[in-house]
Protein backbone atom coordinates (compact mmCIF):
# COMPACT_ATOMS: atom_id res chain seq x y z
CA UNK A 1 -7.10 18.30 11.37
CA UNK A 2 -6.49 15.08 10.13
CA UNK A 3 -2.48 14.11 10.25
CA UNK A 4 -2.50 10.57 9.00
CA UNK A 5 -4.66 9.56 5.25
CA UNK A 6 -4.92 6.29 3.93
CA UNK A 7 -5.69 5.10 0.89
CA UNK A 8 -7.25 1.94 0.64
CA UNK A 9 -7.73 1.16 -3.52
CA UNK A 10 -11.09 -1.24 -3.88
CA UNK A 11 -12.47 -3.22 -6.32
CA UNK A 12 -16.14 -5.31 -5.11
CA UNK A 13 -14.88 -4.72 -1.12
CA UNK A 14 -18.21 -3.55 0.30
CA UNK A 15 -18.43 -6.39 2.71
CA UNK A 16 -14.77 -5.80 4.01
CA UNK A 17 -15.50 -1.58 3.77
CA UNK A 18 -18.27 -1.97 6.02
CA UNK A 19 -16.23 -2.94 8.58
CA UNK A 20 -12.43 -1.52 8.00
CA UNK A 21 -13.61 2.03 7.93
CA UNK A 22 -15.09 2.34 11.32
CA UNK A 23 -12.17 0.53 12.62
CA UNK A 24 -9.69 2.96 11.00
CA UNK A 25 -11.60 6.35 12.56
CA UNK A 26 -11.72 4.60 15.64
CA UNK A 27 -7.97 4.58 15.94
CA UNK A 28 -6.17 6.55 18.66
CA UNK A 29 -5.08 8.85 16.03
CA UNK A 30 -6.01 11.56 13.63
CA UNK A 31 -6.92 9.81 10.81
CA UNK A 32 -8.59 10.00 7.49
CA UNK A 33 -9.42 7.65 4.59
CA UNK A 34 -9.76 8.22 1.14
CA UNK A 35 -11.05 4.56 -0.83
CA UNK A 36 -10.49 4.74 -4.34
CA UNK A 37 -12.86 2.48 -5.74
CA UNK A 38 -12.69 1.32 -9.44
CA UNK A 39 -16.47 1.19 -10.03
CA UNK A 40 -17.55 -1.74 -8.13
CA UNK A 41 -19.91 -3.61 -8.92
CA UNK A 42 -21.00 -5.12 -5.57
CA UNK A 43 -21.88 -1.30 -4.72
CA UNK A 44 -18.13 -0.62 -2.49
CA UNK A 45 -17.90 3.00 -3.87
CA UNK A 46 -21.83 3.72 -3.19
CA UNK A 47 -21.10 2.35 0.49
CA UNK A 48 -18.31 4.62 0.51
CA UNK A 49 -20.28 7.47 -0.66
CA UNK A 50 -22.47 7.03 2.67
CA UNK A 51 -19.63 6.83 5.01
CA UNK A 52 -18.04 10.11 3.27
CA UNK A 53 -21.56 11.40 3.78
CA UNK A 54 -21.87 11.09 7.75
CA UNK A 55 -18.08 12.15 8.34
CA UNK A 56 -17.11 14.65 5.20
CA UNK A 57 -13.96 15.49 7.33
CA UNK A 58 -12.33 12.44 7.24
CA UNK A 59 -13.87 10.01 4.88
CA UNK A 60 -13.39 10.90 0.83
CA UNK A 61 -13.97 8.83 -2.13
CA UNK A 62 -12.18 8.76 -5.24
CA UNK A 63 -14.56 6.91 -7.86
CA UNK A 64 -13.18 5.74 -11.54
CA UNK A 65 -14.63 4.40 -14.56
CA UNK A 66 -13.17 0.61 -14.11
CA UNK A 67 -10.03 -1.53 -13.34
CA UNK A 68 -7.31 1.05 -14.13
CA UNK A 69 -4.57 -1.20 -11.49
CA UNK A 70 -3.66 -1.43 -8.41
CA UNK A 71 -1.07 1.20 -8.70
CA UNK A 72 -2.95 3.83 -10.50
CA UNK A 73 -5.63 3.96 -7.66
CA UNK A 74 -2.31 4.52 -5.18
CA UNK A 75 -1.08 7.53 -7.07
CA UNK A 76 -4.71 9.02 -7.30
CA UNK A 77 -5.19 8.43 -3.71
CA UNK A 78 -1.57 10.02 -2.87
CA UNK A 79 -2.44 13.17 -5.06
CA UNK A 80 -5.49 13.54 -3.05
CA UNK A 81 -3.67 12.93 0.23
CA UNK A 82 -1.28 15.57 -0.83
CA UNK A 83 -3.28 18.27 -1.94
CA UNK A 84 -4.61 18.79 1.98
CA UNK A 85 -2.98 20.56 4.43
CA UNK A 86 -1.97 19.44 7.59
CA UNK A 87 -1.28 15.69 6.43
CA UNK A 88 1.88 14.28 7.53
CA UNK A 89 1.58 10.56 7.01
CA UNK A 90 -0.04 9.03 3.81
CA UNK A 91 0.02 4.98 4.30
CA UNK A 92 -1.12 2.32 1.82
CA UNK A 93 -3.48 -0.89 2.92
CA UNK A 94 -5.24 -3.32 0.93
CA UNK A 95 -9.11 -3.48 2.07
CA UNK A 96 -9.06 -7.63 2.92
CA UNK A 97 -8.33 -7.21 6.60
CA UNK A 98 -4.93 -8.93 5.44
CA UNK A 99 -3.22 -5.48 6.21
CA UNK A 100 -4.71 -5.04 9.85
CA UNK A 101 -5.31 -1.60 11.63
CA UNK A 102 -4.26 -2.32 14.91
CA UNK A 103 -0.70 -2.34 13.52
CA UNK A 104 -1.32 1.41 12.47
CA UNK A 105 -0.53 3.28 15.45
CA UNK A 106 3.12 1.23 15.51
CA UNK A 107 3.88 2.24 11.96
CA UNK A 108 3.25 6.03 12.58
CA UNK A 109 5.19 6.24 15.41
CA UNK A 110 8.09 4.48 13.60
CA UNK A 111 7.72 7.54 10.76
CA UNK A 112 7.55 10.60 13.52
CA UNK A 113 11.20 8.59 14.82
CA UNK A 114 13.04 9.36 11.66
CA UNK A 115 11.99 6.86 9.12
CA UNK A 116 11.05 8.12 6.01
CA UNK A 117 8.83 5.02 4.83
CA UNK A 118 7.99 2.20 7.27
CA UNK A 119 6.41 -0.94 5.89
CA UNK A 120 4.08 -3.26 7.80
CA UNK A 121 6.34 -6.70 7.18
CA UNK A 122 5.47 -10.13 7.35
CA UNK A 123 9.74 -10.82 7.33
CA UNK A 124 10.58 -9.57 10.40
CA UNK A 125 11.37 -10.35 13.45
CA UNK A 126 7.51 -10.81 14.99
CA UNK A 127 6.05 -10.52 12.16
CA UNK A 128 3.71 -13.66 10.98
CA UNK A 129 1.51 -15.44 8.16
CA UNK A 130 -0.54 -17.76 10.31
CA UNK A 131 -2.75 -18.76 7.60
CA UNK A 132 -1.32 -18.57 4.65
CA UNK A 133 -0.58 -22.18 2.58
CA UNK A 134 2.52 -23.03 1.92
CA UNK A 135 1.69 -22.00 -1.88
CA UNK A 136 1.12 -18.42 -1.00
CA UNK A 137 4.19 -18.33 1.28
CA UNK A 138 6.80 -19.73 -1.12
CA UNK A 139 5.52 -17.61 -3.87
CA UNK A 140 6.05 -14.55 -1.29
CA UNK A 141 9.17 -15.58 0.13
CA UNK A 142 10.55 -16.27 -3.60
CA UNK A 143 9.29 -13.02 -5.05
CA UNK A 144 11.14 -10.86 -1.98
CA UNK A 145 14.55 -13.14 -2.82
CA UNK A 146 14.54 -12.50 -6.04
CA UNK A 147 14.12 -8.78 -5.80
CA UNK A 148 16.50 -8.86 -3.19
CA UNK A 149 18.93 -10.42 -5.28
CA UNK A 150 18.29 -8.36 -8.41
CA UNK A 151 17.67 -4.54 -6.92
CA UNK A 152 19.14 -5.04 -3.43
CA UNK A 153 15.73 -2.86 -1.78
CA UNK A 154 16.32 -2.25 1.84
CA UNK A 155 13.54 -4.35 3.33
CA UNK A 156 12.80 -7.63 3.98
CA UNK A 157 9.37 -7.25 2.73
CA UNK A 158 9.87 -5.65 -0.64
CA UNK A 159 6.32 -6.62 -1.67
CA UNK A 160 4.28 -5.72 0.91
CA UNK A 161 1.60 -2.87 0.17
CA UNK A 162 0.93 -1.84 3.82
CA UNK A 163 3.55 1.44 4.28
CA UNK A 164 3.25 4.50 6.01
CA UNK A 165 5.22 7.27 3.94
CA UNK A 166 6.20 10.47 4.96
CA UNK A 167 4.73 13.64 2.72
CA UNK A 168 7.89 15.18 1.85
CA UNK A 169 8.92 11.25 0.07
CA UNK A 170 5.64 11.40 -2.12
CA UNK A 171 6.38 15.24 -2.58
CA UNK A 172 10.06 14.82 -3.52
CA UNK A 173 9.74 10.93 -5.83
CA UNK A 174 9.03 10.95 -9.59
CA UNK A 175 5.70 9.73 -9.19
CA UNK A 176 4.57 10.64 -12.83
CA UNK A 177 7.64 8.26 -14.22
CA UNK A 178 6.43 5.37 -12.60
CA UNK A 179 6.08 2.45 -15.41
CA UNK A 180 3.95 -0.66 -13.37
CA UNK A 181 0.46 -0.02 -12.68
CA UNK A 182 -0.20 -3.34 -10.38
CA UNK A 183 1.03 -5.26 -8.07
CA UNK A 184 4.42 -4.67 -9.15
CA UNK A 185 3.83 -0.91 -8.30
CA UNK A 186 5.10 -1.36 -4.90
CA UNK A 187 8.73 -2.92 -6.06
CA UNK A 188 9.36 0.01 -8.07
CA UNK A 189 8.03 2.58 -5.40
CA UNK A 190 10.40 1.33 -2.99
CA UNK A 191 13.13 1.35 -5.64
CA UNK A 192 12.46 4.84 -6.04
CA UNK A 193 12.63 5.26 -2.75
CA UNK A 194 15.78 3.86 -2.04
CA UNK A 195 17.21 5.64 -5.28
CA UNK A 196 16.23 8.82 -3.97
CA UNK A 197 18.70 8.01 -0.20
CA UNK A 198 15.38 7.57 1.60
CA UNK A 199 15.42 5.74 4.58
CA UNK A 200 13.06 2.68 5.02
CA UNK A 201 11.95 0.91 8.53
CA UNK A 202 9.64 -1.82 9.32
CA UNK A 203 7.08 -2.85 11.66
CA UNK A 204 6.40 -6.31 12.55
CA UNK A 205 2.77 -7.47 11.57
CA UNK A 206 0.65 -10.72 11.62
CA UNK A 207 -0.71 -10.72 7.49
CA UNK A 208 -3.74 -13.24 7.39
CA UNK A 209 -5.45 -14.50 4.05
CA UNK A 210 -8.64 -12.71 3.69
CA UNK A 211 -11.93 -14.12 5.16
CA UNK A 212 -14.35 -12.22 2.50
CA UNK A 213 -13.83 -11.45 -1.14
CA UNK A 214 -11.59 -12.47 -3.62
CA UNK A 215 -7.81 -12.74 -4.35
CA UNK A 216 -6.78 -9.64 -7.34
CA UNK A 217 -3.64 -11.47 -7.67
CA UNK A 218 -3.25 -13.41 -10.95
CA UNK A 219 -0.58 -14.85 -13.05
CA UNK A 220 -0.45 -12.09 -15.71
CA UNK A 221 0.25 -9.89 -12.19
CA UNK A 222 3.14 -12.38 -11.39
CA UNK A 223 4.13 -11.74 -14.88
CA UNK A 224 4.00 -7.91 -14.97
CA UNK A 225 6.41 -8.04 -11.36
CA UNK A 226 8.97 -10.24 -12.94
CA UNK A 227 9.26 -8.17 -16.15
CA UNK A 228 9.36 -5.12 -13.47
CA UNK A 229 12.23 -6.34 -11.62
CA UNK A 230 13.86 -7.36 -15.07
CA UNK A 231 13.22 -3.26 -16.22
CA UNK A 232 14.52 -1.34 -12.81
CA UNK A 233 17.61 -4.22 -12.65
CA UNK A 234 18.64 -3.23 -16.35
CA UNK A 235 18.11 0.48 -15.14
CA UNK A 236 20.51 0.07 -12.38
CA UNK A 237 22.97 -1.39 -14.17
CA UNK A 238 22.96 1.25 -16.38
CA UNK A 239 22.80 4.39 -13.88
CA UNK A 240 25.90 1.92 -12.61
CA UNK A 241 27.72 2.03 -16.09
């Protein structure tokens, strides 16, 4: 029975697919993966549709009409990960190889000690962004100070999408109130968790640009996570008042 699902969201990822699947079965864990692909048009979701093929058990595809965002294909995939028994640990990774699986293993066993989430952080101690430019890594480091600043979120990496939840966080958080549906998804996830008394740990990993692909992050995406910060620092002000 698989223990451990994780949803990988994908949008024209068959070259990066081919390889990150195998890699996550091969773990030294149980494991499962459920890609939610948003109808690809490089062919990722018929790929998947093979894999799911030779191991029904532990590889499942979610397939949708088109580019719905980044944190629609999350909550699809969590549903999913929920509705089968025997899952303890639902994480989140981006397809690009810049989330890595060898940091996996580390993350769940940080969960089974007592953490309720655990993120995969670039802001730790050990934790690296070898190649990133410096563009990329001010933008980063700016984004987490600022949401530090505005919702004071109990991790240095705020914005990272590689986390390892415990089921009984997706079971118990407000899922269906959740406003962003991009990148900023992840900011108000962990607000919710930390507005639910949830606790949060991280894991120290290297994050490396990816190799094959292309960026989804764009300026109206900056845009949307600065207007999402703006929305959940108004709302805790007011829970506050």
């Amino acid at each position: 029975m698989v223990d451990t699902l994780v949803v990988v969201p994908t949008y024209n990822e068959r070259e990066n697919i081919e390889h990150l699947v195998p890699m996550l079965l091969g773990l030294p864990l149980s494991v499962g993966v459920v890609v939610v692909d948003d109808n690809s048009p490089d062919g990722t979701g018929e790929y998947a549709d093979g894999l799911a093929q030779a191991d029904p058990e532990r590889v499942h595809v979610i397939h949708r009409a088109g580019k719905l965002g980044l944190g629609t294909a999350y909550l699809a995939g969590f549903a999913y990960a929920l509705a089968q028994p025997g899952v303890a640990h639902i994480m989140s990774m981006d397809a690009d190889f810049s989330h890595h699986p060898r940091f996996i293993p580390a993350m769940v066993e940080k969960s089974m000690s007592g953490y309720d989430l655990v993120i995969g952080s670039r802001y730790v101690p050990g934790g690296t962004t070898p190649d990133s430019p410096f563009s990329r890594r001010l933008l980063s480091r700016g984004a987490n100070a600022f949401v530090q600043m505005t919702l004071s979120l109990p991790a240095k990496d705020a914005t990272a999408g590689f986390r390892c939840y415990q089921r009984h966080v997706l079971e118990t958080l407000p899922l269906n109130s959740i406003f962003s549906s991009g990148y900023s998804f992840l900011i108000e996830m962990l607000f919710l968790v930390r507005q639910s008394g949830f606790s949060v740990g991280e894991v120290p990993i290297e994050f490396v640009d990816r190799k094959m692909g292309a960026s989804k992050i764009s300026r109206q995406e900056i845009y949307r996570a600065l207007y999402t910060v703006l929305r959940l620092t108004a709302r805790r002000w007011l829970r506050r008042r």
